[in-house]
N, C-alpha and C. Protein backbone atom coordinates (compact mmCIF):
# COMPACT_ATOMS: atom_id res chain seq x y z
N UNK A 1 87.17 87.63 119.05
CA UNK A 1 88.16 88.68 118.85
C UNK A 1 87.77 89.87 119.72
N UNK A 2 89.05 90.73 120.50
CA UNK A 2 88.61 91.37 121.51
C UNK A 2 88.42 92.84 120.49
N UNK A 3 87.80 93.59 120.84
CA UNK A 3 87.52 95.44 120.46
C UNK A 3 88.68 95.85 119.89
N UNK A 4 90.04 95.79 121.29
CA UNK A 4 91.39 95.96 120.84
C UNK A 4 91.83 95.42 119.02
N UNK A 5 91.69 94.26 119.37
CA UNK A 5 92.57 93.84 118.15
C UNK A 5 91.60 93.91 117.03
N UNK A 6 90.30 94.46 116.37
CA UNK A 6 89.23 94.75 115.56
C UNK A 6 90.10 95.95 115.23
N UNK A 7 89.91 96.60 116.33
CA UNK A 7 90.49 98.11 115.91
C UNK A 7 91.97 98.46 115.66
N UNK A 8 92.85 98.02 116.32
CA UNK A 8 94.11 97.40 115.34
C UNK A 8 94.02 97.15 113.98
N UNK A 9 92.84 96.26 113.82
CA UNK A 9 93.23 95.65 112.28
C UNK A 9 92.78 96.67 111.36
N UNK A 10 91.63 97.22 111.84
CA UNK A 10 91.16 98.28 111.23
C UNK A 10 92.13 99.28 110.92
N UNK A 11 91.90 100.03 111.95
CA UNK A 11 93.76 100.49 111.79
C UNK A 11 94.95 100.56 110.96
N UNK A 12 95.16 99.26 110.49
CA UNK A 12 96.32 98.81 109.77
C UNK A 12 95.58 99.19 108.41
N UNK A 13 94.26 98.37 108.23
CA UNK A 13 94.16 98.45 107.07
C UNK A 13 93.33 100.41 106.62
N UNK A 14 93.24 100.96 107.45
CA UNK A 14 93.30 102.55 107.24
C UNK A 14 94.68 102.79 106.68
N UNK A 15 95.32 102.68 107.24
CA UNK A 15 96.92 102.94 107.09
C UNK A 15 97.40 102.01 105.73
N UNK A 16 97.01 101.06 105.38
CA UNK A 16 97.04 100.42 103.96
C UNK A 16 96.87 101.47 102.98
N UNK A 17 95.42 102.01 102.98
CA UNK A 17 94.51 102.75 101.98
C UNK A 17 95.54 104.14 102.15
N UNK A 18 95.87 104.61 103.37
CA UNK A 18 96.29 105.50 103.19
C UNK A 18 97.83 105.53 102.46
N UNK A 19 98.67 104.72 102.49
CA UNK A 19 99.39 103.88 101.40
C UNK A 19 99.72 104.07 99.95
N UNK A 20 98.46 103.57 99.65
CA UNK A 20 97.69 103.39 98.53
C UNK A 20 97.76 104.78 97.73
N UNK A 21 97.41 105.65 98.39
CA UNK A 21 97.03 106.70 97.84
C UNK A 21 98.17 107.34 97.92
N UNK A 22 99.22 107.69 98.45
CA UNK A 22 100.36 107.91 98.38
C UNK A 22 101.23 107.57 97.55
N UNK A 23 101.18 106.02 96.93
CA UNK A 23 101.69 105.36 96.21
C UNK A 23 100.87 106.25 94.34
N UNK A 24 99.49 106.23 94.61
CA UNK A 24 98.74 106.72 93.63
C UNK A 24 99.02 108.29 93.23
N UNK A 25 99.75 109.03 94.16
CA UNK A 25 100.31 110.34 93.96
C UNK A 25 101.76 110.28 93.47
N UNK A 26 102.42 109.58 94.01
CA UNK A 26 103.87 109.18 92.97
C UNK A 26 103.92 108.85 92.20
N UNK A 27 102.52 107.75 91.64
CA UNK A 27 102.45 107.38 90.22
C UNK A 27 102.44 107.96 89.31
N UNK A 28 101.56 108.79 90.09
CA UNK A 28 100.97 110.13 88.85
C UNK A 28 102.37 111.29 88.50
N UNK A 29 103.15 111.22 89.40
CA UNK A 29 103.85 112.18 89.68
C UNK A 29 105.33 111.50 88.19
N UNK A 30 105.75 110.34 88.74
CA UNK A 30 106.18 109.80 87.79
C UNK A 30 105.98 109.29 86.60
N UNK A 31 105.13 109.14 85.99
CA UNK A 31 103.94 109.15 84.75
C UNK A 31 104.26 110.21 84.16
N UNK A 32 103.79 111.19 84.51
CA UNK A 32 104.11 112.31 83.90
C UNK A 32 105.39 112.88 83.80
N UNK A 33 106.05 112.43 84.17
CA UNK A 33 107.47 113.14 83.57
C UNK A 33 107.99 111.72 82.54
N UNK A 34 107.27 110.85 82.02
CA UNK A 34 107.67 109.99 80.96
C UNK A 34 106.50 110.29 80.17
N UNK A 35 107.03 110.84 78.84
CA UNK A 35 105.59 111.58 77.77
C UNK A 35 105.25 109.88 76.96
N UNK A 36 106.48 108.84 76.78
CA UNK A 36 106.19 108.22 75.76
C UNK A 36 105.43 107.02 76.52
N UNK A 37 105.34 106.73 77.73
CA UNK A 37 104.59 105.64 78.94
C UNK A 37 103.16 106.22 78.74
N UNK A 38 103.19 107.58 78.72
CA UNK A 38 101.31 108.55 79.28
C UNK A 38 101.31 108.14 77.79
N UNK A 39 101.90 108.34 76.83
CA UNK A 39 101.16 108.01 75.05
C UNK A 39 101.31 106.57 75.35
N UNK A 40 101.61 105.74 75.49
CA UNK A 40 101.15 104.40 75.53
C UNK A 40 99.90 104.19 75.93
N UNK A 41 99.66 104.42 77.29
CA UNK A 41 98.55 104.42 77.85
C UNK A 41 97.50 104.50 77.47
N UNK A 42 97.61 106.31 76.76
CA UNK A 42 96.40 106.81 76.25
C UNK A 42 95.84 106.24 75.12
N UNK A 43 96.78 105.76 74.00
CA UNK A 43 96.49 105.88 73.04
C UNK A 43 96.59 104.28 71.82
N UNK A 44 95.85 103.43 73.26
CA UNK A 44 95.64 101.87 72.51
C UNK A 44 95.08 101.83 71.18
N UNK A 45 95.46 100.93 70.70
CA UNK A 45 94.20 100.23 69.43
C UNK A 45 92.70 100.92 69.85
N UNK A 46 91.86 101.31 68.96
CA UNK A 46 90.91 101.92 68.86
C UNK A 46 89.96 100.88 69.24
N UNK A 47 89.72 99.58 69.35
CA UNK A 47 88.86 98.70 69.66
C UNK A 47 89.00 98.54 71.34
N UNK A 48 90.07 98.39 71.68
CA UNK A 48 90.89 98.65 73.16
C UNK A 48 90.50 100.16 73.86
N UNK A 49 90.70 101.18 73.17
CA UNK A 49 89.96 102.45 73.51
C UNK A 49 88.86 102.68 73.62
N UNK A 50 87.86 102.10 72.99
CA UNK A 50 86.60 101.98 72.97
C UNK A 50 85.78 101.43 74.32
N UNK A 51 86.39 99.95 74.48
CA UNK A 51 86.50 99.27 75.58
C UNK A 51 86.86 99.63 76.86
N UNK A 52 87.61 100.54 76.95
CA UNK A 52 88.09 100.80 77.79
C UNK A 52 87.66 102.17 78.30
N UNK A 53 87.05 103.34 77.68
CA UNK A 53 86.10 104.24 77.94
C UNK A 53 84.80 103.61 78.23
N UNK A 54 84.26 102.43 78.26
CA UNK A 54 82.90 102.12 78.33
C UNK A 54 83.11 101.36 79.80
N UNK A 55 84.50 100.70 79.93
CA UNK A 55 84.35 100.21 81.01
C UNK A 55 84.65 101.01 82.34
N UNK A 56 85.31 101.94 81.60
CA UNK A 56 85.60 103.72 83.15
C UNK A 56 84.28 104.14 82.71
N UNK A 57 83.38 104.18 82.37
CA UNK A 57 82.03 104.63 82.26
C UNK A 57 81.37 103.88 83.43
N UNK A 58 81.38 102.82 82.61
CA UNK A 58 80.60 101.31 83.84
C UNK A 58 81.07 101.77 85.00
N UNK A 59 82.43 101.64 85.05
CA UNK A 59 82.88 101.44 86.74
C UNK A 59 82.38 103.16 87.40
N UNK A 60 82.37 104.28 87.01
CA UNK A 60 81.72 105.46 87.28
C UNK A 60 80.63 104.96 87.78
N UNK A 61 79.87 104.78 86.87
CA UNK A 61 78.23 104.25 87.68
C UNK A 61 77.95 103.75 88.87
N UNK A 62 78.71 102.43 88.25
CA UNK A 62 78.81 101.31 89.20
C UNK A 62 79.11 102.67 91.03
N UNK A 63 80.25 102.91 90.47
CA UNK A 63 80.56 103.92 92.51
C UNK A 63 79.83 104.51 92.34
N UNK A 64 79.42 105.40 91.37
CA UNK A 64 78.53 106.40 92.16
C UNK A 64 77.45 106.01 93.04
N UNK A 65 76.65 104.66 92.66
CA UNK A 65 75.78 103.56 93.33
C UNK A 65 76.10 103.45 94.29
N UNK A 66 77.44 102.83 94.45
CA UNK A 66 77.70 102.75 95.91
C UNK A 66 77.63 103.53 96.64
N UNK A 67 78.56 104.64 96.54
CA UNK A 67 78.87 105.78 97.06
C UNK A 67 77.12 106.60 97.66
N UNK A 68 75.93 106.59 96.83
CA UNK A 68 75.09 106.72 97.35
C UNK A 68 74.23 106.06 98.47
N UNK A 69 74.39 104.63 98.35
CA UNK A 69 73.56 103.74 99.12
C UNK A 69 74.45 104.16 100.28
N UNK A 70 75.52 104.22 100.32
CA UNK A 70 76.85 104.30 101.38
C UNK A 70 76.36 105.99 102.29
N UNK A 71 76.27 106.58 101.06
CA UNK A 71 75.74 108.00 102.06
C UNK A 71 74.68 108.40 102.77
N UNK A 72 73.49 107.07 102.00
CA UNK A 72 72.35 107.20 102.69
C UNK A 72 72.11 106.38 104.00
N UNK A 73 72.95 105.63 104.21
CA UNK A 73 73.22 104.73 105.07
C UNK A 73 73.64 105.46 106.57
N UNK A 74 74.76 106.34 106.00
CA UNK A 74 75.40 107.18 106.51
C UNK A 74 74.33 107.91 107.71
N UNK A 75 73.72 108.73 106.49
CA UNK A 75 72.73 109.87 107.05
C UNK A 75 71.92 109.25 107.92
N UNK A 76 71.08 108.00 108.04
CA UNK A 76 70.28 107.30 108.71
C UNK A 76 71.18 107.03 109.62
N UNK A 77 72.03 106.64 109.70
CA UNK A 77 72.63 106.33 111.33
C UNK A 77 72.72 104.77 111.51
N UNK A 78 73.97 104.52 112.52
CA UNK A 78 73.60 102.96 113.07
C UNK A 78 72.67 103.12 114.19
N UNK A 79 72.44 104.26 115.19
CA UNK A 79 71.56 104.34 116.37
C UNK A 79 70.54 105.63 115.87
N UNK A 80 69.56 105.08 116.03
CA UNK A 80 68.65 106.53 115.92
C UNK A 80 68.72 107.80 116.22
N UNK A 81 68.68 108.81 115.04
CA UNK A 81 69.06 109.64 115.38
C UNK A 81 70.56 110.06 115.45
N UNK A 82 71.43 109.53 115.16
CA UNK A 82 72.53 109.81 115.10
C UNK A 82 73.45 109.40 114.06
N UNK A 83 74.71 109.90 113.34
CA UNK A 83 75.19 109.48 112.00
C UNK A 83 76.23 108.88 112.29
N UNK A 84 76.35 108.30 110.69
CA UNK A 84 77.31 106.83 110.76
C UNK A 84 78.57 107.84 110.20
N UNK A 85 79.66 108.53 110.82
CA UNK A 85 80.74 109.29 109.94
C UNK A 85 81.88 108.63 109.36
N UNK A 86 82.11 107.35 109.69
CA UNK A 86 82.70 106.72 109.00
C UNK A 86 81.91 105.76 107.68
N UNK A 87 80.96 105.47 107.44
CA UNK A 87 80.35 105.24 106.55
C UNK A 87 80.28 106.36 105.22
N UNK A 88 79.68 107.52 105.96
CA UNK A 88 79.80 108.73 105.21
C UNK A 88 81.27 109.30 104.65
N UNK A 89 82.07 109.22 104.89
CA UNK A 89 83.23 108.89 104.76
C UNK A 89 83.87 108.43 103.18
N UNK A 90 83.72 106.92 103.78
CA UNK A 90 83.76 106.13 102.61
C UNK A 90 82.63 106.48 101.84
N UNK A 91 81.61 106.70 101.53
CA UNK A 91 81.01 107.49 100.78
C UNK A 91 81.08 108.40 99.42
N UNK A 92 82.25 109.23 99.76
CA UNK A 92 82.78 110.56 99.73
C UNK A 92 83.82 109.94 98.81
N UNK A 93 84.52 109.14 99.67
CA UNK A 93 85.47 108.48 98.95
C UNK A 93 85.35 107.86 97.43
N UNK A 94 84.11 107.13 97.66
CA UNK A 94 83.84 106.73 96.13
C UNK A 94 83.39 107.49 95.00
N UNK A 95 82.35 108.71 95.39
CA UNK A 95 81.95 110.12 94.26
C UNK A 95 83.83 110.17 94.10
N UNK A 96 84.44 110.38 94.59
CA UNK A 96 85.89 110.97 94.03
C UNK A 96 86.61 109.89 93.27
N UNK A 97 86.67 108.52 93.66
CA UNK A 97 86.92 107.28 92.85
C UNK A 97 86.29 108.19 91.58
N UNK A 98 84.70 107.61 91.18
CA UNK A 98 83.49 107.91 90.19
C UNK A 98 84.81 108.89 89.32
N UNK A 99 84.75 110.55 90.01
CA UNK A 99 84.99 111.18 89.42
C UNK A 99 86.89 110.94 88.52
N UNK A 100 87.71 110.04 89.60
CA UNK A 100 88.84 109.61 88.87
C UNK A 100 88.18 108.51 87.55
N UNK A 101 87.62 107.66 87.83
CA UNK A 101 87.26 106.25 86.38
C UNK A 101 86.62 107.30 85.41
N UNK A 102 85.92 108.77 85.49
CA UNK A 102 85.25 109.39 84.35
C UNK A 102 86.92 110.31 83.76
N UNK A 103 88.05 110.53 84.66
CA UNK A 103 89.00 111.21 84.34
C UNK A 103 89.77 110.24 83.45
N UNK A 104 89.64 109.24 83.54
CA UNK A 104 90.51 107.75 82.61
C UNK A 104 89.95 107.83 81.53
N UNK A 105 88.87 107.76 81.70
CA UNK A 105 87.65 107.59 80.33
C UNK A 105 87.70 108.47 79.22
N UNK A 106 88.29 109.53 79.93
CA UNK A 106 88.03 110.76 78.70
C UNK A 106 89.64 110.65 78.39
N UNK A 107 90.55 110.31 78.96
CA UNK A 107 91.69 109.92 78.58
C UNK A 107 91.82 109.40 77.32
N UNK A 108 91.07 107.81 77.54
CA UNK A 108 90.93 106.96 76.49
C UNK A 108 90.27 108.17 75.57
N UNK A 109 89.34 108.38 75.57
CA UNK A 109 87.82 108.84 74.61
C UNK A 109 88.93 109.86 73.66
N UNK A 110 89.92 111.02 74.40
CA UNK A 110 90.61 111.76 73.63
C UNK A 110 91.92 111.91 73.23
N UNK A 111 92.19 110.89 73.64
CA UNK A 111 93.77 110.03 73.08
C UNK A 111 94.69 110.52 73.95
N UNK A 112 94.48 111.58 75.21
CA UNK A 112 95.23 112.50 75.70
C UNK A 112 95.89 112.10 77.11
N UNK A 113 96.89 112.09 77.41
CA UNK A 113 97.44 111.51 78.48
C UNK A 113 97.34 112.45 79.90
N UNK A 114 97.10 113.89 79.66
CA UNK A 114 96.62 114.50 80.64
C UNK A 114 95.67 114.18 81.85
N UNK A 115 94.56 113.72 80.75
CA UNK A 115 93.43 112.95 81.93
C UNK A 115 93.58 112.04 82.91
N UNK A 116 94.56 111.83 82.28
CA UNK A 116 95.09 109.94 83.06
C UNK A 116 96.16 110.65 84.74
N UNK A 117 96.63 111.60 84.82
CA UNK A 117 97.53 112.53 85.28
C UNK A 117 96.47 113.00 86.51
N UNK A 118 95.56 113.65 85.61
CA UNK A 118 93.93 113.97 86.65
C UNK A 118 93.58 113.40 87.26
N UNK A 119 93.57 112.20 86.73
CA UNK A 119 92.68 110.81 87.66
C UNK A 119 93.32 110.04 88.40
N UNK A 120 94.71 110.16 88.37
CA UNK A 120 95.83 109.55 89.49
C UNK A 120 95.71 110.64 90.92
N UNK A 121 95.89 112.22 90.17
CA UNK A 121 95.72 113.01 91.25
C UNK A 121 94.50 112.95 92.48
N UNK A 122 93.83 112.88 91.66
CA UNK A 122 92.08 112.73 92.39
C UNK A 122 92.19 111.66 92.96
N UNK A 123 92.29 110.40 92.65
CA UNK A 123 92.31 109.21 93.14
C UNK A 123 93.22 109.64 94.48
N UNK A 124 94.41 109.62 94.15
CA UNK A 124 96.11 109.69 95.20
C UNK A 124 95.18 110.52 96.16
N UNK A 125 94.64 112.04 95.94
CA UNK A 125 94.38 112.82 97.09
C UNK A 125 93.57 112.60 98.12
N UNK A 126 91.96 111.64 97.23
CA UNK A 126 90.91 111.20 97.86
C UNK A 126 91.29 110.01 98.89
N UNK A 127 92.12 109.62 98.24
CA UNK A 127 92.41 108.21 99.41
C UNK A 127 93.14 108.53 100.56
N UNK A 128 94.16 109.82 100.43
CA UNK A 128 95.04 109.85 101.53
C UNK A 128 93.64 111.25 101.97
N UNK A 129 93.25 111.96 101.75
CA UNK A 129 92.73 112.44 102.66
C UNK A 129 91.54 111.40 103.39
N UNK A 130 90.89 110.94 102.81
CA UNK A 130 89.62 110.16 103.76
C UNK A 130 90.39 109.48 104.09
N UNK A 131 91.35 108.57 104.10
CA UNK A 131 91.84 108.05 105.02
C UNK A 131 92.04 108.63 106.57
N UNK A 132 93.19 109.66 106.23
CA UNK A 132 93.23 110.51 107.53
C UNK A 132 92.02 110.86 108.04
N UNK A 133 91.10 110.75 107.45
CA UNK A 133 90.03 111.38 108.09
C UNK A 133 89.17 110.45 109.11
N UNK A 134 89.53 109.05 108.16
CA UNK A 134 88.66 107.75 109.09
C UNK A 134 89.64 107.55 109.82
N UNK A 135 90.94 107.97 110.15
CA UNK A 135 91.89 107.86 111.79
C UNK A 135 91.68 108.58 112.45
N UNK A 136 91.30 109.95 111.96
CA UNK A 136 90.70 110.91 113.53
C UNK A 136 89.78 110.68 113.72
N UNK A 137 89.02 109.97 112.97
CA UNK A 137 87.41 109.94 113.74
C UNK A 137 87.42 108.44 114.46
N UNK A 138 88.52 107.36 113.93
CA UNK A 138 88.34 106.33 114.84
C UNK A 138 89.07 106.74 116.33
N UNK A 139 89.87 107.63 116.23
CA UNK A 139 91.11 108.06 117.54
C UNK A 139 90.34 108.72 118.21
N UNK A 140 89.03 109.71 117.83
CA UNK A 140 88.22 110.42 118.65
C UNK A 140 87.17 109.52 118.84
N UNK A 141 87.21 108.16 118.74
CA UNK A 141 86.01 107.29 119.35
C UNK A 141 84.48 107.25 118.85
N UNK A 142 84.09 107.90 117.83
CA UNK A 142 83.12 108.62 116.77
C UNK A 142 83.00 107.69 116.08
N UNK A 143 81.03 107.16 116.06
CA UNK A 143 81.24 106.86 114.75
C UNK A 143 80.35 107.13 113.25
């Protein structure tokens, strides 16, 4: 596969994520103007709530892990001496994931559909901005 078409695909799938997160800002946007969908959500069976704050707990962890190994990776560089900014990047990206799965969690944890509103926002914003961010830095040839 030639450079060209790597970076194409790459490309596309930047433009996916960035998508994504767009799609994740309308969600949120439409969510909230239906009160009795955000009380569904929030406010499962208490065994289901339980479960489901432990597992936006887990998955918190779980990125923040990543998100670190990812930044330290970053900072070290693929060439000596020099940084990986698209690594670092995605990085960044996941502390803000982390911080959306802890915005779900407390959703569940306080029956409240607000949180859930929070964590679409955060999510929706983090993805469309690092996205844009990993297209100017692939368009400026950087990595």
């Amino acid at each position: 596969m030639t450079a060209a078409v790597g970076e194409r695909r790459l490309g596309g799938a930047r433009l996916a994520w960035l998508l994504v997160g767009v799609a994740a800002l309308v969600g949120g946007t439409l969510f909230g103007w239906d009160a009795r969908v955000l009380d569904a959500i929030a406010t499962p069976p208490a065994l289901v709530r339980a479960a489901l704050v432990g597992g936006s707990a887990v998955l918190a962890l779980w990125l923040l892990g990543q998100a670190t190994a990812r930044l330290r990776r970053g900072v070290d560089g693929r060439h000596a001496g020099g940084r990986d900014l698209r690594t670092m990047i995605r990085g960044v990206r996941l502390v803000f994931l982390a911080l959306a799965a802890l915005a779900a969690g407390a959703g569940w944890l306080l029956g409240h559909p607000l949180p859930f509103v929070i964590a679409l926002i955060i999510a929706g914003v983090d993805i469309v901005e690092t996205s844009f961010l990993l297209l100017v830095v692939t368009a400026r040839g950087e990595r």
